[in-house]
C-alpha atoms as a PDB file:
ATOM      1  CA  UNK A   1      46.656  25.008  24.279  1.00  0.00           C
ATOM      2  CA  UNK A   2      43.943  24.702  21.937  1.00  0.00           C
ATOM      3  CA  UNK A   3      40.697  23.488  22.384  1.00  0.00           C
ATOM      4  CA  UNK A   4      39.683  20.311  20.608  1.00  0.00           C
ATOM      5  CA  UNK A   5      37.380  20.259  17.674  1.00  0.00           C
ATOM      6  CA  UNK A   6      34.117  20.339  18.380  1.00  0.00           C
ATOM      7  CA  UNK A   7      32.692  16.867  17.149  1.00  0.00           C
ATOM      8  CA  UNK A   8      28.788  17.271  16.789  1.00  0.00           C
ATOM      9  CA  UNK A   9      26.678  14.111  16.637  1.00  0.00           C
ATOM     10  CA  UNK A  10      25.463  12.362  13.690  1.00  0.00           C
ATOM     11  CA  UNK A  11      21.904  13.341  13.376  1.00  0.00           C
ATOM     12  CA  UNK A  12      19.719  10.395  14.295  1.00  0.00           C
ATOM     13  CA  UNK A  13      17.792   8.983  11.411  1.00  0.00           C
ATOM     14  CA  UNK A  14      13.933   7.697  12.628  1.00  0.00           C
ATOM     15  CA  UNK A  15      13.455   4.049  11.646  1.00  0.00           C
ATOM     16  CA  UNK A  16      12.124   3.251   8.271  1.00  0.00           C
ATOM     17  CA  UNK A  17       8.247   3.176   8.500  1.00  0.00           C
ATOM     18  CA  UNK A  18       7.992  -1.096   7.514  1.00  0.00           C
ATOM     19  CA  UNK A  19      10.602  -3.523   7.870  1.00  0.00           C
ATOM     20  CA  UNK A  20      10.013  -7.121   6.880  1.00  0.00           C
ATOM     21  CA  UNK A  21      12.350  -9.400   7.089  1.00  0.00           C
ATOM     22  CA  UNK A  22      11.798 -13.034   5.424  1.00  0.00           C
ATOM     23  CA  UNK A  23       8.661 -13.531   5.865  1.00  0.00           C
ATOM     24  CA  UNK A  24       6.816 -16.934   5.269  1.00  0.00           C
ATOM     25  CA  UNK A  25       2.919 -17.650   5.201  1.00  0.00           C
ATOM     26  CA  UNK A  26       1.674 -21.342   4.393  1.00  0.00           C
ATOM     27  CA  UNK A  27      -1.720 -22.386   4.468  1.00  0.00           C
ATOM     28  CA  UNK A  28      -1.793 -26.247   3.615  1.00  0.00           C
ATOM     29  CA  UNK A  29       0.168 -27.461   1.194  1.00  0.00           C
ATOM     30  CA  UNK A  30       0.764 -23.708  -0.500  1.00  0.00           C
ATOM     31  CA  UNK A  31       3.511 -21.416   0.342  1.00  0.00           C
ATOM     32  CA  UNK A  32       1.622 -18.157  -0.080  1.00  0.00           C
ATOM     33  CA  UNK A  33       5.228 -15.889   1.140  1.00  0.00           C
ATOM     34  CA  UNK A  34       8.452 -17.817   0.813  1.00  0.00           C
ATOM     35  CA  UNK A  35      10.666 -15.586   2.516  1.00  0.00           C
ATOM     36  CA  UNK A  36       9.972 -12.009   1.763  1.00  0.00           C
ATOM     37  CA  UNK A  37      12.046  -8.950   2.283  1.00  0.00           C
ATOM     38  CA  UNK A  38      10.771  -5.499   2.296  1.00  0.00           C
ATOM     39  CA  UNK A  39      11.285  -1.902   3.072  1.00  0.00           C
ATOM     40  CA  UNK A  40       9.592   1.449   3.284  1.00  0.00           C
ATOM     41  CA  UNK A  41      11.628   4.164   3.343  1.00  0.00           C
ATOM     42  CA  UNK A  42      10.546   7.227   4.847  1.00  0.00           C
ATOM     43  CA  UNK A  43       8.714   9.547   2.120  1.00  0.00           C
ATOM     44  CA  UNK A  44       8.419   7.242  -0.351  1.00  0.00           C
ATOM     45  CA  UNK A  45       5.823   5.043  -2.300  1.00  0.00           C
ATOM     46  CA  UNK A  46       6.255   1.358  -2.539  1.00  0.00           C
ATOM     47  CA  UNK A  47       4.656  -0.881  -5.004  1.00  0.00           C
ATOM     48  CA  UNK A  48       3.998  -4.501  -3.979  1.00  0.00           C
ATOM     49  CA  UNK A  49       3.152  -5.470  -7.769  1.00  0.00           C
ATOM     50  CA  UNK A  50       1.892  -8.968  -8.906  1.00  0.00           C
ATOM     51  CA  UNK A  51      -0.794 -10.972 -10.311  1.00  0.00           C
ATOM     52  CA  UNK A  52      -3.429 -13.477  -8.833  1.00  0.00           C
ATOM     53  CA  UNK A  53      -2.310 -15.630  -6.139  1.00  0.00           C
ATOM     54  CA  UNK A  54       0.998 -13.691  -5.777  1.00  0.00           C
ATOM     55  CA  UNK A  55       1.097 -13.382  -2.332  1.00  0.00           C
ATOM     56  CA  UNK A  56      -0.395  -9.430  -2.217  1.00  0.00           C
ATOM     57  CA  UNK A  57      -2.490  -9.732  -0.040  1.00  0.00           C
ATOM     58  CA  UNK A  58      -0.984 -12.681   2.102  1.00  0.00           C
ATOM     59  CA  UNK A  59       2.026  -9.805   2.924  1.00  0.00           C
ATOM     60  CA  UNK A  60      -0.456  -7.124   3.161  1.00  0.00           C
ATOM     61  CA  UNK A  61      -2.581  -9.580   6.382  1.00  0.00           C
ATOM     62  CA  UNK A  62       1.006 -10.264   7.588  1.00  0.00           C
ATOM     63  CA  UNK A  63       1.901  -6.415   7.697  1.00  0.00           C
ATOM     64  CA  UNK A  64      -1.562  -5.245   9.390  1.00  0.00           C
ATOM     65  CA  UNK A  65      -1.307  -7.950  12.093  1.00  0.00           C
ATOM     66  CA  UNK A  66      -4.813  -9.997   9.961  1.00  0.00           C
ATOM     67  CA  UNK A  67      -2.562 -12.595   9.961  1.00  0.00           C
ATOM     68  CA  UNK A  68       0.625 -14.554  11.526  1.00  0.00           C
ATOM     69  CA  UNK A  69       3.675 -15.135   9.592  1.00  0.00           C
ATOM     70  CA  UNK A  70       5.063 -18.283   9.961  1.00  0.00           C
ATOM     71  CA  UNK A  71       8.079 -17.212  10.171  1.00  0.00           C
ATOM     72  CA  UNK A  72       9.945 -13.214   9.417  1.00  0.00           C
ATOM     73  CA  UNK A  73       9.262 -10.136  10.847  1.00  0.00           C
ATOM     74  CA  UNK A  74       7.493  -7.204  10.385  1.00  0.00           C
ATOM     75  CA  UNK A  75       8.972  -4.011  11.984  1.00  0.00           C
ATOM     76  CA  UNK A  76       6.819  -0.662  12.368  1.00  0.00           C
ATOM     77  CA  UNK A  77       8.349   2.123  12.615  1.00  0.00           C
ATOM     78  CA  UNK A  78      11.041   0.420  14.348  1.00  0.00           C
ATOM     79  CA  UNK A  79       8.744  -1.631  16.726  1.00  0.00           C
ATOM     80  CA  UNK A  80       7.502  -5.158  16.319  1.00  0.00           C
ATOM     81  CA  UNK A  81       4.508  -5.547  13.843  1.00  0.00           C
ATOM     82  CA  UNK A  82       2.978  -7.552  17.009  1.00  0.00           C
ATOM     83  CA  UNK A  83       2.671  -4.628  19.489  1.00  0.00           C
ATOM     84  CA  UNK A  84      -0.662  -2.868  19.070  1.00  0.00           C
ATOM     85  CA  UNK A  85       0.841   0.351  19.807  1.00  0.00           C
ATOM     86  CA  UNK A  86       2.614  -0.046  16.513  1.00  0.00           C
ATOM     87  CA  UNK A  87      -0.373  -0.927  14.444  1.00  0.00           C
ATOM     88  CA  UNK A  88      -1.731   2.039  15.634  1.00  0.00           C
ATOM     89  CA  UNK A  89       1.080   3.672  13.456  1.00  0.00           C
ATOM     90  CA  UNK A  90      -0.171   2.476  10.413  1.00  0.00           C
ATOM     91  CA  UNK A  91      -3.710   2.817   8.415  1.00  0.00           C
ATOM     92  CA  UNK A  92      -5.682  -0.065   5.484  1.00  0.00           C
ATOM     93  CA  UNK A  93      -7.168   0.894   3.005  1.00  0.00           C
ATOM     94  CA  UNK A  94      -8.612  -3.330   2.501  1.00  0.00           C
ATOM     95  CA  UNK A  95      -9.437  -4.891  -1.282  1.00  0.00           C
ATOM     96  CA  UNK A  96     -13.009  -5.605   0.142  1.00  0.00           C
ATOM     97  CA  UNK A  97     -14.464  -3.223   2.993  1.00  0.00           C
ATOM     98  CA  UNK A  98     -16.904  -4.872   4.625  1.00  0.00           C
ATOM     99  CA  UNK A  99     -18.849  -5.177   7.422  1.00  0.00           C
ATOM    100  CA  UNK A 100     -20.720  -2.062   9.612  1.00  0.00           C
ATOM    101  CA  UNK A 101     -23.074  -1.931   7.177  1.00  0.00           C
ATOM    102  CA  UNK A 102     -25.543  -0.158   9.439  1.00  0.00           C
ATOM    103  CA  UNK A 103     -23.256   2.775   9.844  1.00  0.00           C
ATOM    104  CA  UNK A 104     -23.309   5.745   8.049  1.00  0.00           C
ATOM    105  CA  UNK A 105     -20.186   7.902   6.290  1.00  0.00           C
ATOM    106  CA  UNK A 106     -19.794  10.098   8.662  1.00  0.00           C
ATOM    107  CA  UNK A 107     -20.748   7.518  11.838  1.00  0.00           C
ATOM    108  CA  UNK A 108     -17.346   5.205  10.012  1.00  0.00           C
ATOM    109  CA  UNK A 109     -15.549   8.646   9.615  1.00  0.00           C
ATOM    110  CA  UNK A 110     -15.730   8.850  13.090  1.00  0.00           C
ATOM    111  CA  UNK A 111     -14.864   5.426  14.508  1.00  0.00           C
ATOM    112  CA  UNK A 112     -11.758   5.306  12.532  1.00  0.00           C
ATOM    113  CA  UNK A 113     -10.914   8.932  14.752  1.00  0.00           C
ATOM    114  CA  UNK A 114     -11.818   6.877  17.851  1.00  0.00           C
ATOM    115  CA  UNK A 115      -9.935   3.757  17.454  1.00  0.00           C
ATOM    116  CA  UNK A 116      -6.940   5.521  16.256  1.00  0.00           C
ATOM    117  CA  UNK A 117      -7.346   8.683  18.986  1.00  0.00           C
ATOM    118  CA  UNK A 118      -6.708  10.873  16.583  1.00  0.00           C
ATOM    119  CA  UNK A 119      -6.240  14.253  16.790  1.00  0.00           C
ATOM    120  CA  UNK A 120      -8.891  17.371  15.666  1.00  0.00           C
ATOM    121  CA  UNK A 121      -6.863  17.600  12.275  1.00  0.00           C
ATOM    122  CA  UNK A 122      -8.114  14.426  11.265  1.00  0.00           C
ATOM    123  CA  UNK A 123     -11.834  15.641  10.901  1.00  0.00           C
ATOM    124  CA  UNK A 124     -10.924  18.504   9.353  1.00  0.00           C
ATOM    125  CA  UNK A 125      -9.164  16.909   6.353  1.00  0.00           C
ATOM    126  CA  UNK A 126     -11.545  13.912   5.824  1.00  0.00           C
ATOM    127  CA  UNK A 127     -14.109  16.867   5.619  1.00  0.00           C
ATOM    128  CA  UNK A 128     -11.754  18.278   2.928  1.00  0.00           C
ATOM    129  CA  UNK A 129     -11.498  15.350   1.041  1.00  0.00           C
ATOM    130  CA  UNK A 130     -15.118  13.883   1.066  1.00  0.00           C
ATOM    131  CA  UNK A 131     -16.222  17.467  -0.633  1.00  0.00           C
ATOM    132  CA  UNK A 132     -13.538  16.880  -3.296  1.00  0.00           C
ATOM    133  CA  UNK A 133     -15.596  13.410  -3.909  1.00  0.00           C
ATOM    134  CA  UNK A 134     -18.997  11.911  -5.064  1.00  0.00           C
ATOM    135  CA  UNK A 135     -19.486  11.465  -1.338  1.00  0.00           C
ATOM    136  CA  UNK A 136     -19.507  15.189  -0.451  1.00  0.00           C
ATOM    137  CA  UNK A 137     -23.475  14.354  -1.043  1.00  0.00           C
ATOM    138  CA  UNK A 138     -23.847  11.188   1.002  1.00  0.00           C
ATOM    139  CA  UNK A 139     -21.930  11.548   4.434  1.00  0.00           C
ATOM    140  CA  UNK A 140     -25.452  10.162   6.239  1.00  0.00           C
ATOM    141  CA  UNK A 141     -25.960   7.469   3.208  1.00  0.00           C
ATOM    142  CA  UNK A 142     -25.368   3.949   5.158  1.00  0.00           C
ATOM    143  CA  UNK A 143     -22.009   1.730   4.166  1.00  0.00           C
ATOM    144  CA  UNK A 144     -24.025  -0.947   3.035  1.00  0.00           C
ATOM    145  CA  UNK A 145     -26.304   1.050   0.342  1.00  0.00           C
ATOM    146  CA  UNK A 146     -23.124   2.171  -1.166  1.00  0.00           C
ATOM    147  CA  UNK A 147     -21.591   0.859  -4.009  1.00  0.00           C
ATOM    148  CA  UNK A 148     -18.317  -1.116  -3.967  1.00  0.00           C
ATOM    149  CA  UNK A 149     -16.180   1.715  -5.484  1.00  0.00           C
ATOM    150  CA  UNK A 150     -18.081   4.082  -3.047  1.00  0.00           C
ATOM    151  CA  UNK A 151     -17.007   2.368  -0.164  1.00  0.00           C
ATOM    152  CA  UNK A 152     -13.738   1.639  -0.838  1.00  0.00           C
ATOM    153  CA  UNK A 153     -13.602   5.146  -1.655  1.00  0.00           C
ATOM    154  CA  UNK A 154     -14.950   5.835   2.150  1.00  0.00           C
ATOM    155  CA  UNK A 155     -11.635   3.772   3.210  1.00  0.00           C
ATOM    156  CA  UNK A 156      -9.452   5.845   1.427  1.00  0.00           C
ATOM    157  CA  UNK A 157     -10.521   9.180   2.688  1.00  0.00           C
ATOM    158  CA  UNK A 158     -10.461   7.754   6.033  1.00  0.00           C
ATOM    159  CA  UNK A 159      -7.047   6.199   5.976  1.00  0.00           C
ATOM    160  CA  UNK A 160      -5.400   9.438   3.992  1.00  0.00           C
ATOM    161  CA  UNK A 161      -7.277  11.662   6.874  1.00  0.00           C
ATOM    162  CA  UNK A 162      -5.251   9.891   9.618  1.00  0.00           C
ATOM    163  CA  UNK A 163      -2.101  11.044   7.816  1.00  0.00           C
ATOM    164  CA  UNK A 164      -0.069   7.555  10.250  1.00  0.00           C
ATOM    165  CA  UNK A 165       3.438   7.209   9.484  1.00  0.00           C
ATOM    166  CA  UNK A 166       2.653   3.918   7.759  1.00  0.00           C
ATOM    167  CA  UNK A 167      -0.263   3.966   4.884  1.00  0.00           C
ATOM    168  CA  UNK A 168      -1.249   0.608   3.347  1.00  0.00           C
ATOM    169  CA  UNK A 169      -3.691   0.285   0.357  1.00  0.00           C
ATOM    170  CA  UNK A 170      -4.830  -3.380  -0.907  1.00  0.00           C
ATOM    171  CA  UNK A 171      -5.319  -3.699  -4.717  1.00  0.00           C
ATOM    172  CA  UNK A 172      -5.288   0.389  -4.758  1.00  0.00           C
ATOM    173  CA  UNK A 173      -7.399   1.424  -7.705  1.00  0.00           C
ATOM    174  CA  UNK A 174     -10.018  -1.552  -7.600  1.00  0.00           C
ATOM    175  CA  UNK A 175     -13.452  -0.280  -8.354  1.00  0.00           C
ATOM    176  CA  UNK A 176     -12.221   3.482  -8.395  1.00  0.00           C
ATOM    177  CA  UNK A 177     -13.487   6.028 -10.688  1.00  0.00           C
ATOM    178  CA  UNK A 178     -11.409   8.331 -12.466  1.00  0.00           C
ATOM    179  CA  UNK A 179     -12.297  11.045 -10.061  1.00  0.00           C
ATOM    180  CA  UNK A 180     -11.550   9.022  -7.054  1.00  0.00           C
ATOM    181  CA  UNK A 181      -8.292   7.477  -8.357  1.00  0.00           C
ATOM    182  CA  UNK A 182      -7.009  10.732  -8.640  1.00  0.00           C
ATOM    183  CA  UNK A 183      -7.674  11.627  -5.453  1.00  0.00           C
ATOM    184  CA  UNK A 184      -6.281   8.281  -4.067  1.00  0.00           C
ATOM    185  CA  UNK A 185      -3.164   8.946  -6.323  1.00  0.00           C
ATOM    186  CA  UNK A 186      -2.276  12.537  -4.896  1.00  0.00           C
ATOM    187  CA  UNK A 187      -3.252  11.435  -1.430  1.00  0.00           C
ATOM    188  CA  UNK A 188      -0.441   9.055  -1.697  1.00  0.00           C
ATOM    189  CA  UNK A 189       1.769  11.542  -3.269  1.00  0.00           C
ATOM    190  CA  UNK A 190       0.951  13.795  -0.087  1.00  0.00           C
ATOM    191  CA  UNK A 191       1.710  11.084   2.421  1.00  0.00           C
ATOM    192  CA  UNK A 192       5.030  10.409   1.116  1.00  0.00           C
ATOM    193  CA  UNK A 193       6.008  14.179   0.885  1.00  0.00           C
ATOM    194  CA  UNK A 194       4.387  14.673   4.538  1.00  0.00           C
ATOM    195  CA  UNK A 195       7.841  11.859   5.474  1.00  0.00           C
ATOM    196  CA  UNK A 196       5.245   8.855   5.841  1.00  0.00           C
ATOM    197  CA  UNK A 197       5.783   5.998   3.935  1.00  0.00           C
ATOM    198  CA  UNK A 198       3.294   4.025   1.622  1.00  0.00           C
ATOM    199  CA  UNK A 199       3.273   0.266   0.501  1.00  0.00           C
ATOM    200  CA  UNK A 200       0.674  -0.569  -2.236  1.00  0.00           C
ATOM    201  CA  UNK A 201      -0.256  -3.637  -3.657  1.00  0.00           C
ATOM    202  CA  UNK A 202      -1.549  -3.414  -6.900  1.00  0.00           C
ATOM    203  CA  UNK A 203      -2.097  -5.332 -10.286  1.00  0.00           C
ATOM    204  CA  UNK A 204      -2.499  -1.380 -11.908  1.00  0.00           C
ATOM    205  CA  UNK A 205       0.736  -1.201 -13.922  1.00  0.00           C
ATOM    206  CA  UNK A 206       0.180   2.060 -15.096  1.00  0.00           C
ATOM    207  CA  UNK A 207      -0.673   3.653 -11.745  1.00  0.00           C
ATOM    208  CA  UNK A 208       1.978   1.449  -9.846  1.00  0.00           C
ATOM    209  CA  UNK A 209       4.580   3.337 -12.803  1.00  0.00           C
ATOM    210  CA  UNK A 210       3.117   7.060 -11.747  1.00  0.00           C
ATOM    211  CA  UNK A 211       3.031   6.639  -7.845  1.00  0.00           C
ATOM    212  CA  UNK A 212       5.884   4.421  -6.667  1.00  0.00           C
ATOM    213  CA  UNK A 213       9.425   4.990  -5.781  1.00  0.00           C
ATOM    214  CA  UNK A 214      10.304   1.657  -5.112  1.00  0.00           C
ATOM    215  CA  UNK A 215       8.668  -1.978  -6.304  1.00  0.00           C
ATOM    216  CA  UNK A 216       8.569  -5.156  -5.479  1.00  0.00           C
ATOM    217  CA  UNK A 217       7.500  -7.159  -8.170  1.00  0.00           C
ATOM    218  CA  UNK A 218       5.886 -10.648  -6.582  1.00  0.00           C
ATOM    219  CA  UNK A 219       5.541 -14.252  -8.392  1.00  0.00           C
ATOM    220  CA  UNK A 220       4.430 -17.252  -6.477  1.00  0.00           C
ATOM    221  CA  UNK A 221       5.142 -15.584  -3.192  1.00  0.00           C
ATOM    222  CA  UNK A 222       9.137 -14.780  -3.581  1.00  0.00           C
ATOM    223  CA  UNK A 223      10.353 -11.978  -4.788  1.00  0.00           C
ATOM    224  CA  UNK A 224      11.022 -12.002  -9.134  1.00  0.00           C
ATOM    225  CA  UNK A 225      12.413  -8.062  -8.850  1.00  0.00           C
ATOM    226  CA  UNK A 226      12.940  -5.293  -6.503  1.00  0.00           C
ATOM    227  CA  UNK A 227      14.329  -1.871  -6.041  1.00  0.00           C
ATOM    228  CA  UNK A 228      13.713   1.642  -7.640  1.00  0.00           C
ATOM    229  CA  UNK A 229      11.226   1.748 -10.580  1.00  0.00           C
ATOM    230  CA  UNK A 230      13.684   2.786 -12.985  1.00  0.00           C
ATOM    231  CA  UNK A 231      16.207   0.738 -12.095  1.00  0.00           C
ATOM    232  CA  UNK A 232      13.544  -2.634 -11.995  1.00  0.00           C
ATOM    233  CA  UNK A 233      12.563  -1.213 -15.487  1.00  0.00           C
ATOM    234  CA  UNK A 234      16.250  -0.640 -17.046  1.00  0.00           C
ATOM    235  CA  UNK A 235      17.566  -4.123 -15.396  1.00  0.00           C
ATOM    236  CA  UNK A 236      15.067  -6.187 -17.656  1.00  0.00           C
ATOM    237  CA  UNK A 237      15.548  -4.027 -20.547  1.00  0.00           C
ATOM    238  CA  UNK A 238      12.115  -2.825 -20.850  1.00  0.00           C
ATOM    239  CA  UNK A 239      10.703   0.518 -21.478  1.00  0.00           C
ATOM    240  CA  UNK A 240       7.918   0.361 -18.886  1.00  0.00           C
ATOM    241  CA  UNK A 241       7.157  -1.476 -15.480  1.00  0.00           C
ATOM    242  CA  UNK A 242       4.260  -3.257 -17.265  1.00  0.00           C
ATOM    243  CA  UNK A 243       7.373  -4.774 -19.331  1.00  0.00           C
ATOM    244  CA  UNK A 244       9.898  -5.457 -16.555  1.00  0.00           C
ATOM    245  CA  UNK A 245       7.045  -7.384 -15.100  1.00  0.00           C
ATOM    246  CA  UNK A 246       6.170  -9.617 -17.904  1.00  0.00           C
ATOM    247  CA  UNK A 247      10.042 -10.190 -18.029  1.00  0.00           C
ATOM    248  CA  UNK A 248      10.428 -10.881 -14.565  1.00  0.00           C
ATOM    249  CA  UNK A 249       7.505 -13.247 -14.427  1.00  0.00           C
ATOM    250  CA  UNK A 250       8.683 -15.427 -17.596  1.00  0.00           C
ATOM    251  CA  UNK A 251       5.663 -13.650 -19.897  1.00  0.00           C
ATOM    252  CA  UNK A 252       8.056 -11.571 -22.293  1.00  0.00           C
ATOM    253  CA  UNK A 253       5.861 -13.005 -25.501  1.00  0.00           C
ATOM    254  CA  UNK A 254       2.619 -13.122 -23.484  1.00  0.00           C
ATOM    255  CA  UNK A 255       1.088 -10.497 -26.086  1.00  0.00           C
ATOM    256  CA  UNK A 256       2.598 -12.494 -29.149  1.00  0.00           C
ATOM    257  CA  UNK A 257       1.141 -15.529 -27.866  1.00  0.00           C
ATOM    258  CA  UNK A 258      -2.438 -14.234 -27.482  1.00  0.00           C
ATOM    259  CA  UNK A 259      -2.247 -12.473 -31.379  1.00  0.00           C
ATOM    260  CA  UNK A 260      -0.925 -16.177 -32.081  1.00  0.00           C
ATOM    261  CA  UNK A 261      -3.689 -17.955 -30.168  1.00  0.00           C
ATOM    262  CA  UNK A 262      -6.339 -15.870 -31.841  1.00  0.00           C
ATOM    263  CA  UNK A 263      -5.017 -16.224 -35.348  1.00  0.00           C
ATOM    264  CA  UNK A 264      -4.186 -12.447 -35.537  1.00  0.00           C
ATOM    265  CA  UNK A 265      -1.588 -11.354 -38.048  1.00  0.00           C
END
C-alpha cells in the first residue's frame, strides 16, 4: 500500500503591520474620520495623502494611541492598537516635536532606546545616520536651540534607528532640507525592504509619488481614493498622483481657475 501524500502546511503569513477598520473621530459638531479603512502591508510604503483639515493627522493620533476613535479599530501587528505592548511595535515621527527642550541630541537619542528597550543595534545606526546629517556636529546641542527642520530631523533618525515593524511619519517632509529629505526618503525605502511597513501622511505630492506603494487619498475625513499608486493614478485618468488627487477631490480645473482668477492668458 502506498503511503499518502505528504501534505505540508501553508506557510503562515505574519499579520499586516496596521489594520484600521472604520474608524470615526468627532470633536463637536465636525466629523474629523467618517469611517476609515486602512492597511499596511508588510514591506510596503503607504501614503495617507490630503490637504488641510483632511483628517491626517486625526488618523495618525488614532493610530499612535494620542487619541480615541469613536468608533473602528486599529490593529498592530495583529494586536489591538489599545495594548501598549503593541504601540511599542510602532515608532512617530510627529508634524511638531516638541517638548524636552532641555535635553540634548544624544540625551533624546537615548530615551527613545529606553522607552522602546531597544536593542544595541539601535545606537549603532542612529550613530550612522546623524553623521550622514547636519547633526553629525550637534549631538550635545539642546532640542530647544534647534531649528524646526533640525528637530524634526532628530525624530526621524530616531524613529528610522528603532527599525519597529510599524513606522509612522506626520506631514513627512515639513521643514526638511534637501539633504535631510533624502535621507528620510531612503530610510523609508529601507524600512519597507527590511519587511516593516510605513504609513505617511503627507501634502508632498511629489515625494508621496516616489516613496509609496499604496495611497489613500483623504477629503473631509472619508476616503475620495485608495489602492496602488498607479492604479489611483490610471483610475482618474491622470498622469501623476498630484492629478488623481485634484480629480478625486473635485479640483480638476483648480490651475485653470487660478490663471482665470489672475487674468492670465
Amino acid at each position: 500500500m502506498s503511503s499518502p501524500p505528504l501534505v505540508r502546511p501553508l506557510p503562515v503569513r505574519p499579520p499586516h503591520p496596521l489594520v484600521c477598520s472604520g474608524l470615526r473621530k468627532q470633536y463637536g459638531a465636525t466629523v474629523a474620520l467618517d469611517g476609515l479603512d486602512l492597511v499596511v502591508r508588510e514591506g510596503t510604503i503607504h501614503g495617507l495623502v490630503g490637504p488641510n483639515g483632511s483628517g491626517k493627522t486625526t488618523a495618525i493620533r488614532c493610530v499612535t494611541g494620542l487619541a480615541r476613535p469613536d468608533a473602528g479599530s486599529v490593529r498592530i501587528c495583529g494586536e489591538s492598537g489599545k495594548d501598549e505592548r503593541s504601540r511599542r511595535k510602532l515608532a512617530l515621527v510627529p508634524d511638531e516635536p516638541v517638548g524636552l527642550d532641555e535635553l540634548v541630541v544624544a540625551e533624546f537619542l537615548e530615551l527613545l532606546r529606553s522607552l522602546h528597550r531597544a536593542p544595541s543595534a539601535y545606537g549603532q545606526r542612529a550613530a550612522a545616520l546623524l553623521a550622514l546629517t547636519p547633526l553629525r556636529d550637534r549631538r550635545h546641542a539642546p532640542l530647544g536651540s534647534l531649528s524646526r527642520g533640525l528637530r524634526r530631523l532628530v525624530a526621524v533618525v530616531g524613529a528610522l534607528a528603532l527599525a519597529p515593524p510599524l513606522l509612522v511619519v506626520d506631514e513627512a517632509t515639513a521643514a526638511l532640507d534637501p539633504e535631510a529629505i533624502v535621507v528620510l526618503r531612503e530610510g523609508l525605502r529601507a524600512a519597507a525592504a527590511r519587511g516593516g511597513g510605513v504609513l505617511l501622511a503627507t501634502q508632498d505630492l511629489a515625494f508621496a509619488e516616489a516613496v509609496c506603494d499604496d495611497v489613500t487619498l483623504l477629503r473631509c475625513g472619508a476616503t475620495a481614493a485608495a489602492g496602488p499608486v498607479g492604479d489611483v493614478v490610471a483610475a482618474h485618468g491622470a498622469t501623476t498622483l498630484e492629478g488623481a488627487f485634484l480629480a478625486a477631490i473635485g479640483g480638476a480645473r483648480l490651475e485653470t481657475a487660478v490663471h482665470e482668477a489672475l487674468g492670465a492668458r
